[in-house]
N, C-alpha and C. Protein backbone atom coordinates (compact mmCIF):
# COMPACT_ATOMS: atom_id res chain seq x y z
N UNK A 1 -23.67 108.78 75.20
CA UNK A 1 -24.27 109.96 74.64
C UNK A 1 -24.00 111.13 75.60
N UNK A 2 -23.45 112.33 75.30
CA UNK A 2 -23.36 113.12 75.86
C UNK A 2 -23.99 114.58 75.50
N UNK A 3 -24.85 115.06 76.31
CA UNK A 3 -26.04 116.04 76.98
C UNK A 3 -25.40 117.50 77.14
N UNK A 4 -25.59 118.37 76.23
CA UNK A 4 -25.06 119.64 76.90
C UNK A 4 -26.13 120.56 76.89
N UNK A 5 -25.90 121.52 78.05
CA UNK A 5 -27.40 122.40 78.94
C UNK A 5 -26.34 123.82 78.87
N UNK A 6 -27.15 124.59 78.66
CA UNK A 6 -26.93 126.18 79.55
C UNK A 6 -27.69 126.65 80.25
N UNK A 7 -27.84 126.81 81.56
CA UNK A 7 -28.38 126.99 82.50
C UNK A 7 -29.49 128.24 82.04
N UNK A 8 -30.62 128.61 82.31
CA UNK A 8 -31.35 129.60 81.94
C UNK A 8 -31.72 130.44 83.42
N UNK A 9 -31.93 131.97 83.10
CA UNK A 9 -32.46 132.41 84.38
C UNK A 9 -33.39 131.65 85.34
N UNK A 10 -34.53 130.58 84.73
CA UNK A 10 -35.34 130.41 85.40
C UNK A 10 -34.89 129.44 86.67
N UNK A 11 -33.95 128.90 86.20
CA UNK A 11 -33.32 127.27 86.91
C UNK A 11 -32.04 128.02 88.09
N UNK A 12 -31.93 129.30 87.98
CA UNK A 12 -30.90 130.45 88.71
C UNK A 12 -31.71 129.42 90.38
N UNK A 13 -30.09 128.88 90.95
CA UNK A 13 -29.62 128.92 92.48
C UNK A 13 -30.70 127.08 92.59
N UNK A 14 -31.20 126.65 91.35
CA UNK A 14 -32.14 125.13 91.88
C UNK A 14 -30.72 124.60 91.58
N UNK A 15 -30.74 123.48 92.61
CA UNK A 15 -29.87 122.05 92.85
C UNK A 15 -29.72 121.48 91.61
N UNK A 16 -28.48 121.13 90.84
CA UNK A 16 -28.23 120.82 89.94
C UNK A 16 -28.30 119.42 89.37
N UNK A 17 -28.98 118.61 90.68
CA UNK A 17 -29.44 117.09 90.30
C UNK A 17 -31.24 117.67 89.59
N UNK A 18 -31.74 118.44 90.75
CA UNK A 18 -33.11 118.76 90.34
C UNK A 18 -33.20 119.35 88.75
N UNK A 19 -32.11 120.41 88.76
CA UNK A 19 -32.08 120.71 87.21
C UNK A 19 -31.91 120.11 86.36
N UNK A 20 -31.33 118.98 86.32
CA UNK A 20 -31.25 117.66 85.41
C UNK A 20 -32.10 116.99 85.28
N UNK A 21 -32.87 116.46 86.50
CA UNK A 21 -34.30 115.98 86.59
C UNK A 21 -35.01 116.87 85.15
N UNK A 22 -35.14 117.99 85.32
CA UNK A 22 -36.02 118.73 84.47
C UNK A 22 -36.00 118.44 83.34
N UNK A 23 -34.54 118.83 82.77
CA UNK A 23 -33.64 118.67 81.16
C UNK A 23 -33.98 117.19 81.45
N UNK A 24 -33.04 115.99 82.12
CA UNK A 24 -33.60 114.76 81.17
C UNK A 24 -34.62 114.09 81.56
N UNK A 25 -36.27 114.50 81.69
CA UNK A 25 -37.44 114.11 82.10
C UNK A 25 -37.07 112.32 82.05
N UNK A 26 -36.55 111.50 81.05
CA UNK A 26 -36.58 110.14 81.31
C UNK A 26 -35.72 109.72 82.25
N UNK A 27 -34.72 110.11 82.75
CA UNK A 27 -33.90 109.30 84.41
C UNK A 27 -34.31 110.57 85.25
N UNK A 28 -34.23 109.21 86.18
CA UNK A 28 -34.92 109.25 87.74
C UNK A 28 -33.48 110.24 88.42
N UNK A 29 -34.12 111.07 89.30
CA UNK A 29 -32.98 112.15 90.32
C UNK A 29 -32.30 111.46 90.92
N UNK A 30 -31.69 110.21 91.32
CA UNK A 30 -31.19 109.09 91.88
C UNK A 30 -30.21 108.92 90.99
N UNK A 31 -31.31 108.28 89.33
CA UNK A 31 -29.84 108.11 88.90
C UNK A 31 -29.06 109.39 88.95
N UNK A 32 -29.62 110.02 87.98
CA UNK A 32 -28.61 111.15 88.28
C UNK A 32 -27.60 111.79 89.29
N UNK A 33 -28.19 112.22 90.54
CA UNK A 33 -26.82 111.77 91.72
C UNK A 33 -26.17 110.73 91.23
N UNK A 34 -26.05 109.67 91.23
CA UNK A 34 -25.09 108.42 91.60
C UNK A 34 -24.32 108.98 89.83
N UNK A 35 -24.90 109.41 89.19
CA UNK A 35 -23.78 110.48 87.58
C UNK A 35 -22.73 111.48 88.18
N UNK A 36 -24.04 111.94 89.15
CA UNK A 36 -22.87 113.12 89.00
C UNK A 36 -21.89 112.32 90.32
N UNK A 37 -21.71 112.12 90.94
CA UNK A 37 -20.87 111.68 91.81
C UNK A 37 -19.79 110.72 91.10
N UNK A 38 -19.87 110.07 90.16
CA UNK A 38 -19.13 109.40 89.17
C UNK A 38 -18.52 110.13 88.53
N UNK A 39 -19.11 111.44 88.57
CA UNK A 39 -18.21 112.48 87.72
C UNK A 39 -18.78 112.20 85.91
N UNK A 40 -19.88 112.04 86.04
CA UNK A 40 -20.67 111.90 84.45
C UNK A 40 -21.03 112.94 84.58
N UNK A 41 -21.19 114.47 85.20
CA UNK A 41 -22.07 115.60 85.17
C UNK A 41 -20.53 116.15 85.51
N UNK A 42 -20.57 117.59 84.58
CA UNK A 42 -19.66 118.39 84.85
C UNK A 42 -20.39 120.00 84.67
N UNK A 43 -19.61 120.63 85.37
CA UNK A 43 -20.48 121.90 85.00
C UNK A 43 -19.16 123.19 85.01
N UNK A 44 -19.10 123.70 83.81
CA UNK A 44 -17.85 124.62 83.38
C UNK A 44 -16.84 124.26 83.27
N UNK A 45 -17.17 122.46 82.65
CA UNK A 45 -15.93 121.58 82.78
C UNK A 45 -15.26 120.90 83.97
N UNK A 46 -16.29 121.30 85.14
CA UNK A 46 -15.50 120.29 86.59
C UNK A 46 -17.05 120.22 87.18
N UNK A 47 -15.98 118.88 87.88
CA UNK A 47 -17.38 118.12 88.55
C UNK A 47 -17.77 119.00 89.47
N UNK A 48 -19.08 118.52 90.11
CA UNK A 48 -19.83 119.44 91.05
C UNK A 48 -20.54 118.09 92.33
N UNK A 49 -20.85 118.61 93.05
CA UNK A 49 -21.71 117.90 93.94
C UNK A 49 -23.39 118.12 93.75
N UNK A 50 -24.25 116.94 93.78
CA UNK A 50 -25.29 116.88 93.43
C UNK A 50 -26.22 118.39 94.29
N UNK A 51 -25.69 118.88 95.49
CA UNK A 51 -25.80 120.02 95.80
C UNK A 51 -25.45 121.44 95.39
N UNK A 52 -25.08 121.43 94.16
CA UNK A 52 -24.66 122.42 93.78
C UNK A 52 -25.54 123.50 92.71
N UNK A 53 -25.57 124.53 93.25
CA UNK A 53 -26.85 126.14 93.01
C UNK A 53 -26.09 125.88 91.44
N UNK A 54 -27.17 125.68 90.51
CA UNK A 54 -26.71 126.16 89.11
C UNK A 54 -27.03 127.75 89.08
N UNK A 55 -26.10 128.33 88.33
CA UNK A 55 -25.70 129.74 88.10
C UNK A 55 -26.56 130.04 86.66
N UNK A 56 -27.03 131.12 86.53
CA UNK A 56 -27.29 131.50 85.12
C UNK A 56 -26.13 131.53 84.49
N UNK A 57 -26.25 130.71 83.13
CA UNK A 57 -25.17 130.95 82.15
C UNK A 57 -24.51 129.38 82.51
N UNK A 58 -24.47 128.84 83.56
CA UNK A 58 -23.69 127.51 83.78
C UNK A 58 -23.42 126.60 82.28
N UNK A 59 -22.60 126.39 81.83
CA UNK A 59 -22.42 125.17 80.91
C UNK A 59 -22.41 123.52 81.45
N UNK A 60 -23.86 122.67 81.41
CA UNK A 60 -23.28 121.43 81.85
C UNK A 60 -23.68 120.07 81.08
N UNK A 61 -22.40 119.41 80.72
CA UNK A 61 -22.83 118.42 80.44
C UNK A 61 -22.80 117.13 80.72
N UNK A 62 -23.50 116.33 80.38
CA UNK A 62 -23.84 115.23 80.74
C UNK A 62 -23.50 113.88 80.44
N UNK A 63 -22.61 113.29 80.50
CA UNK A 63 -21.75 111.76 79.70
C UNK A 63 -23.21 110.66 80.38
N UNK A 64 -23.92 110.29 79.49
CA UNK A 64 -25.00 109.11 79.62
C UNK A 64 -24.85 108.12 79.10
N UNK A 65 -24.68 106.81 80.15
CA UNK A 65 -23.95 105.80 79.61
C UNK A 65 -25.12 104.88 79.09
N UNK A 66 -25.13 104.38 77.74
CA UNK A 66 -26.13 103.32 77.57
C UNK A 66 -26.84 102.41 77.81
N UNK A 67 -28.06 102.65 78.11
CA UNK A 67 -29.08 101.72 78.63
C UNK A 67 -28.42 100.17 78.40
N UNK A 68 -28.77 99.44 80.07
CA UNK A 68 -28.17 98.61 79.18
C UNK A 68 -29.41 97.19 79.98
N UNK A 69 -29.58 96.36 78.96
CA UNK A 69 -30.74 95.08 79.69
C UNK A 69 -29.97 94.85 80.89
N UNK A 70 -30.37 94.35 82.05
CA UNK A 70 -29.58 93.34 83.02
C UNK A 70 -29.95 91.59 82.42
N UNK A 71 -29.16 91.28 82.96
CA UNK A 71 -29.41 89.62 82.35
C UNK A 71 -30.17 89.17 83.90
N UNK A 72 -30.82 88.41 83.41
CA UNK A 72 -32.30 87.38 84.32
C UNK A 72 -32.05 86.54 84.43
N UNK A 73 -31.39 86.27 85.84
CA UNK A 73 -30.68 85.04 85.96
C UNK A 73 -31.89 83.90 86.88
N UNK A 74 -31.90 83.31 86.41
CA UNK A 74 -33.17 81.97 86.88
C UNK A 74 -32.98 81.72 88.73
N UNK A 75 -33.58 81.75 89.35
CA UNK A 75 -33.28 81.46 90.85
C UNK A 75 -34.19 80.92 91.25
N UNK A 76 -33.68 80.22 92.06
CA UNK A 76 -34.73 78.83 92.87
C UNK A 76 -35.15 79.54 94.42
N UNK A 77 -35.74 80.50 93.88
CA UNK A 77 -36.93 81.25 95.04
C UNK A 77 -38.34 80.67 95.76
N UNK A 78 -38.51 80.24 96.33
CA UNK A 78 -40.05 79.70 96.68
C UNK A 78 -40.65 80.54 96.84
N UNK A 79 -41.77 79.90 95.68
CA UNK A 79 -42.85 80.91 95.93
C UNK A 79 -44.22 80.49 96.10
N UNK A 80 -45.11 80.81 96.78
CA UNK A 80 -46.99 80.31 97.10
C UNK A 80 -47.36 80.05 95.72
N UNK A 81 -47.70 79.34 95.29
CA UNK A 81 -48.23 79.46 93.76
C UNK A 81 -49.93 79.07 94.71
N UNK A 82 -50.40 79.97 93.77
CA UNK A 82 -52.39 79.92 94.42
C UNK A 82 -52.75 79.06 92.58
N UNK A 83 -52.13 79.18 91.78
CA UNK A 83 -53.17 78.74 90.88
C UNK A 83 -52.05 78.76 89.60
N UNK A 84 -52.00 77.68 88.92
CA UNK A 84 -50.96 77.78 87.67
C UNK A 84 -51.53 76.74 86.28
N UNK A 85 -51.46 77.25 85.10
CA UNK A 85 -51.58 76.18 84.21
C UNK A 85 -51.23 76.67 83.34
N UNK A 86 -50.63 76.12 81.95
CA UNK A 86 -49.29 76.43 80.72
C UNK A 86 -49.61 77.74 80.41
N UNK A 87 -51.01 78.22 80.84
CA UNK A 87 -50.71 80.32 80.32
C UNK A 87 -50.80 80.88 81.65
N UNK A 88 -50.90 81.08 82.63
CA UNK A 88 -51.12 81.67 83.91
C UNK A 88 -50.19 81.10 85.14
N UNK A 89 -50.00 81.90 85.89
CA UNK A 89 -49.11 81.78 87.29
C UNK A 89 -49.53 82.65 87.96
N UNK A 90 -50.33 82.46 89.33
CA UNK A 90 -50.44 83.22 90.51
C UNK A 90 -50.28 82.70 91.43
N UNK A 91 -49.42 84.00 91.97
CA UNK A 91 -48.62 83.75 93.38
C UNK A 91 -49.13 84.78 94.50
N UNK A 92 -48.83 84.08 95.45
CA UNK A 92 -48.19 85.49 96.43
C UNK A 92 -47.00 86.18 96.63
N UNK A 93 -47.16 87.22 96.08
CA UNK A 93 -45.95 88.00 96.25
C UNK A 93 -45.73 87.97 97.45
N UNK A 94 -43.93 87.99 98.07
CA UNK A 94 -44.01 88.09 99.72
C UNK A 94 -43.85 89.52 99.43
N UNK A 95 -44.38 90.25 100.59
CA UNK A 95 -44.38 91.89 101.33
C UNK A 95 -42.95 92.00 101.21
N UNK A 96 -42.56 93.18 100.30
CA UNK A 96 -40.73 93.49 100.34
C UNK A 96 -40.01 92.88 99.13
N UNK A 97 -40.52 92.35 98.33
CA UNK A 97 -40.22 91.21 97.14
C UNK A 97 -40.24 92.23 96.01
N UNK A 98 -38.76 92.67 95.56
CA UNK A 98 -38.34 93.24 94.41
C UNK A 98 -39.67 92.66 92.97
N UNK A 99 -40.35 93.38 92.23
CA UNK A 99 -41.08 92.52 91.18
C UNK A 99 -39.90 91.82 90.03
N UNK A 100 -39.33 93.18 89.60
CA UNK A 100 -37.81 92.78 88.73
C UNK A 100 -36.67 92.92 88.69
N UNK A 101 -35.68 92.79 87.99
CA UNK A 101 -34.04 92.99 88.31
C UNK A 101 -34.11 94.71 88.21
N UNK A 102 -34.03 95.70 88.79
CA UNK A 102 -33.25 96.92 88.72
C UNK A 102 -32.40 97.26 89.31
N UNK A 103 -31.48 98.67 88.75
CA UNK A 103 -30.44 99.02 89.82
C UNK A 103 -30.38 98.85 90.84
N UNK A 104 -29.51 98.50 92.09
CA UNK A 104 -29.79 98.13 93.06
C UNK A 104 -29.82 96.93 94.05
N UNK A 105 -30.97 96.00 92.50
CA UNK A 105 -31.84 94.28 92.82
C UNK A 105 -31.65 93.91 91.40
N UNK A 106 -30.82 93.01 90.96
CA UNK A 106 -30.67 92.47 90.29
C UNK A 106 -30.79 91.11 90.27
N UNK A 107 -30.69 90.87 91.65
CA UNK A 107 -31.39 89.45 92.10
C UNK A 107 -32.73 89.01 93.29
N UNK A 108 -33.02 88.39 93.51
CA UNK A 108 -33.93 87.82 94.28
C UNK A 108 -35.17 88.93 94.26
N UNK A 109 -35.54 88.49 92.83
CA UNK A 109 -37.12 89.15 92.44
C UNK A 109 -37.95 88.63 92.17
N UNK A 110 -38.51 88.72 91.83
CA UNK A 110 -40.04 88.12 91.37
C UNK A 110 -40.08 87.23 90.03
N UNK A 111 -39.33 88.16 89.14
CA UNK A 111 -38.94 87.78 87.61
C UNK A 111 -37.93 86.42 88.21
N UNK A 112 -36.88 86.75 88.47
CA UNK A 112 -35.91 85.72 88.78
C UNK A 112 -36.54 84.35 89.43
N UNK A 113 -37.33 84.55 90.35
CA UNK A 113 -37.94 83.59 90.53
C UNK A 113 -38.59 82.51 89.90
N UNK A 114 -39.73 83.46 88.74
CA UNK A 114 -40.70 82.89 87.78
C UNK A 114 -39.71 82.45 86.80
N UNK A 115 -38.61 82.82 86.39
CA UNK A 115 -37.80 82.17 85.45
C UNK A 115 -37.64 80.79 85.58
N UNK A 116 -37.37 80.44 86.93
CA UNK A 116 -37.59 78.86 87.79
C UNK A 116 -38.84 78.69 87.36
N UNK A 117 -40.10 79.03 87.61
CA UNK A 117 -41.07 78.83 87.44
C UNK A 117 -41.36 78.24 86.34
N UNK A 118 -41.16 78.90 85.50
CA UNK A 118 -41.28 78.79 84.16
C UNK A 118 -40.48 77.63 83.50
N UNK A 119 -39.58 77.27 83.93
CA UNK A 119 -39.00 76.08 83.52
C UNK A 119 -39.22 74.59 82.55
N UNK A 120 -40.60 75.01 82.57
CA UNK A 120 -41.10 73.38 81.75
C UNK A 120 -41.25 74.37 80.41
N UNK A 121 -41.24 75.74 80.34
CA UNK A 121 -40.78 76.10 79.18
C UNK A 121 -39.40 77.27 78.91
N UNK A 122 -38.27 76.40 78.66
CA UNK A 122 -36.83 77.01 78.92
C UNK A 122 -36.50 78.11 78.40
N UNK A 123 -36.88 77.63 76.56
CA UNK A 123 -36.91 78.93 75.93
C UNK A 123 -37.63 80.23 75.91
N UNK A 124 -38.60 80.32 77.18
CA UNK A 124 -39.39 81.80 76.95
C UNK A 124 -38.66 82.63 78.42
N UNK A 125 -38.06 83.29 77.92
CA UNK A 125 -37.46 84.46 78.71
C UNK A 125 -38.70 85.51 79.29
N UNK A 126 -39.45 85.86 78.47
CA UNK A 126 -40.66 87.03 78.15
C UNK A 126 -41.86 86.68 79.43
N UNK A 127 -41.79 87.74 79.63
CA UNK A 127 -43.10 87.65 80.85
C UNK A 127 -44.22 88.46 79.89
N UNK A 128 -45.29 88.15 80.11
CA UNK A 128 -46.46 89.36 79.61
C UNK A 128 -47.63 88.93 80.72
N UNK A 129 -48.29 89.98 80.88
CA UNK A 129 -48.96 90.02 81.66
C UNK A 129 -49.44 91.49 82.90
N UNK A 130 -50.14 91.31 83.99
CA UNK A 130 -50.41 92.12 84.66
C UNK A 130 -50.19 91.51 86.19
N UNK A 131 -49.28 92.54 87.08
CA UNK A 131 -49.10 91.90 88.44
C UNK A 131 -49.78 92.88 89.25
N UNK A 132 -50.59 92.44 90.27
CA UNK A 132 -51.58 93.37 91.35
C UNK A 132 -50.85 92.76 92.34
N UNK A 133 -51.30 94.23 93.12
CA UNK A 133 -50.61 94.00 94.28
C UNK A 133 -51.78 94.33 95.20
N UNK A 134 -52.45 93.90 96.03
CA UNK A 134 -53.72 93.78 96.87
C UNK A 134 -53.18 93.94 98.51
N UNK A 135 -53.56 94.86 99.31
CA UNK A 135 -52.72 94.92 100.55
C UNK A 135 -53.81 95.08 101.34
């Protein structure tokens, strides 16, 4: 899907990752850098650096590549189990322990773990529930 912006006076000389932040309120300023550095953000038709003063009048648009699931791959993580029976699992999370696969961590998470966990039932992919984190 591709995003096209014209810069307005108000957004005159803000950082053109921040100005994107604004326009696409749902991705994070992260992703966005790691776009525009890919050259998914162009502005007057050429790429720019995530440092770059948008101009009043700037034309920029945006190539957004489709959401896409990561696949949950099952891993034989040890984990504290404090208490488990066929509807419930509590653990200790270790301190530093990704909860799920995102950019970045696609492995050795929490989810990936419980997928092992979960094992005496193969077919449920689906987590539901609530995870606290108590420090």
């Amino acid at each position: 899907m591709t995003e096209h912006f014209e810069v307005t006076e108000e957004y005159e000389g803000e950082r053109i990752d921040k100005y994107l932040t604004a326009q696409l309120d749902t991705l994070t300023r992260s992703y966005l850098q790691k776009l525009i550095k890919s050259g998914g953000i162009l502005v007057n038709s050429s790429p720019v650096k995530s440092s770059y003063p948008v101009v009043c009048g700037d034309s920029v648009s945006a190539e957004i590549p489709p959401a896409m699931e990561p696949e949950i791959l099952a891993e034989n993580i040890p984990l504290d189990v404090v208490y488990e029976d066929e509807d419930v699992i509590l653990v200790n999370k270790p301190k530093g322990m990704v909860v799920h696969p995102a950019p970045g961590h696609y492995t050795g998470t929490l989810v990936n773990a419980l997928t092992i966990a979960a094992g005496s039932c193969p077919e449920s992919t689906e987590f539901y529930g609530l995870v606290l984190s108590i420090a």
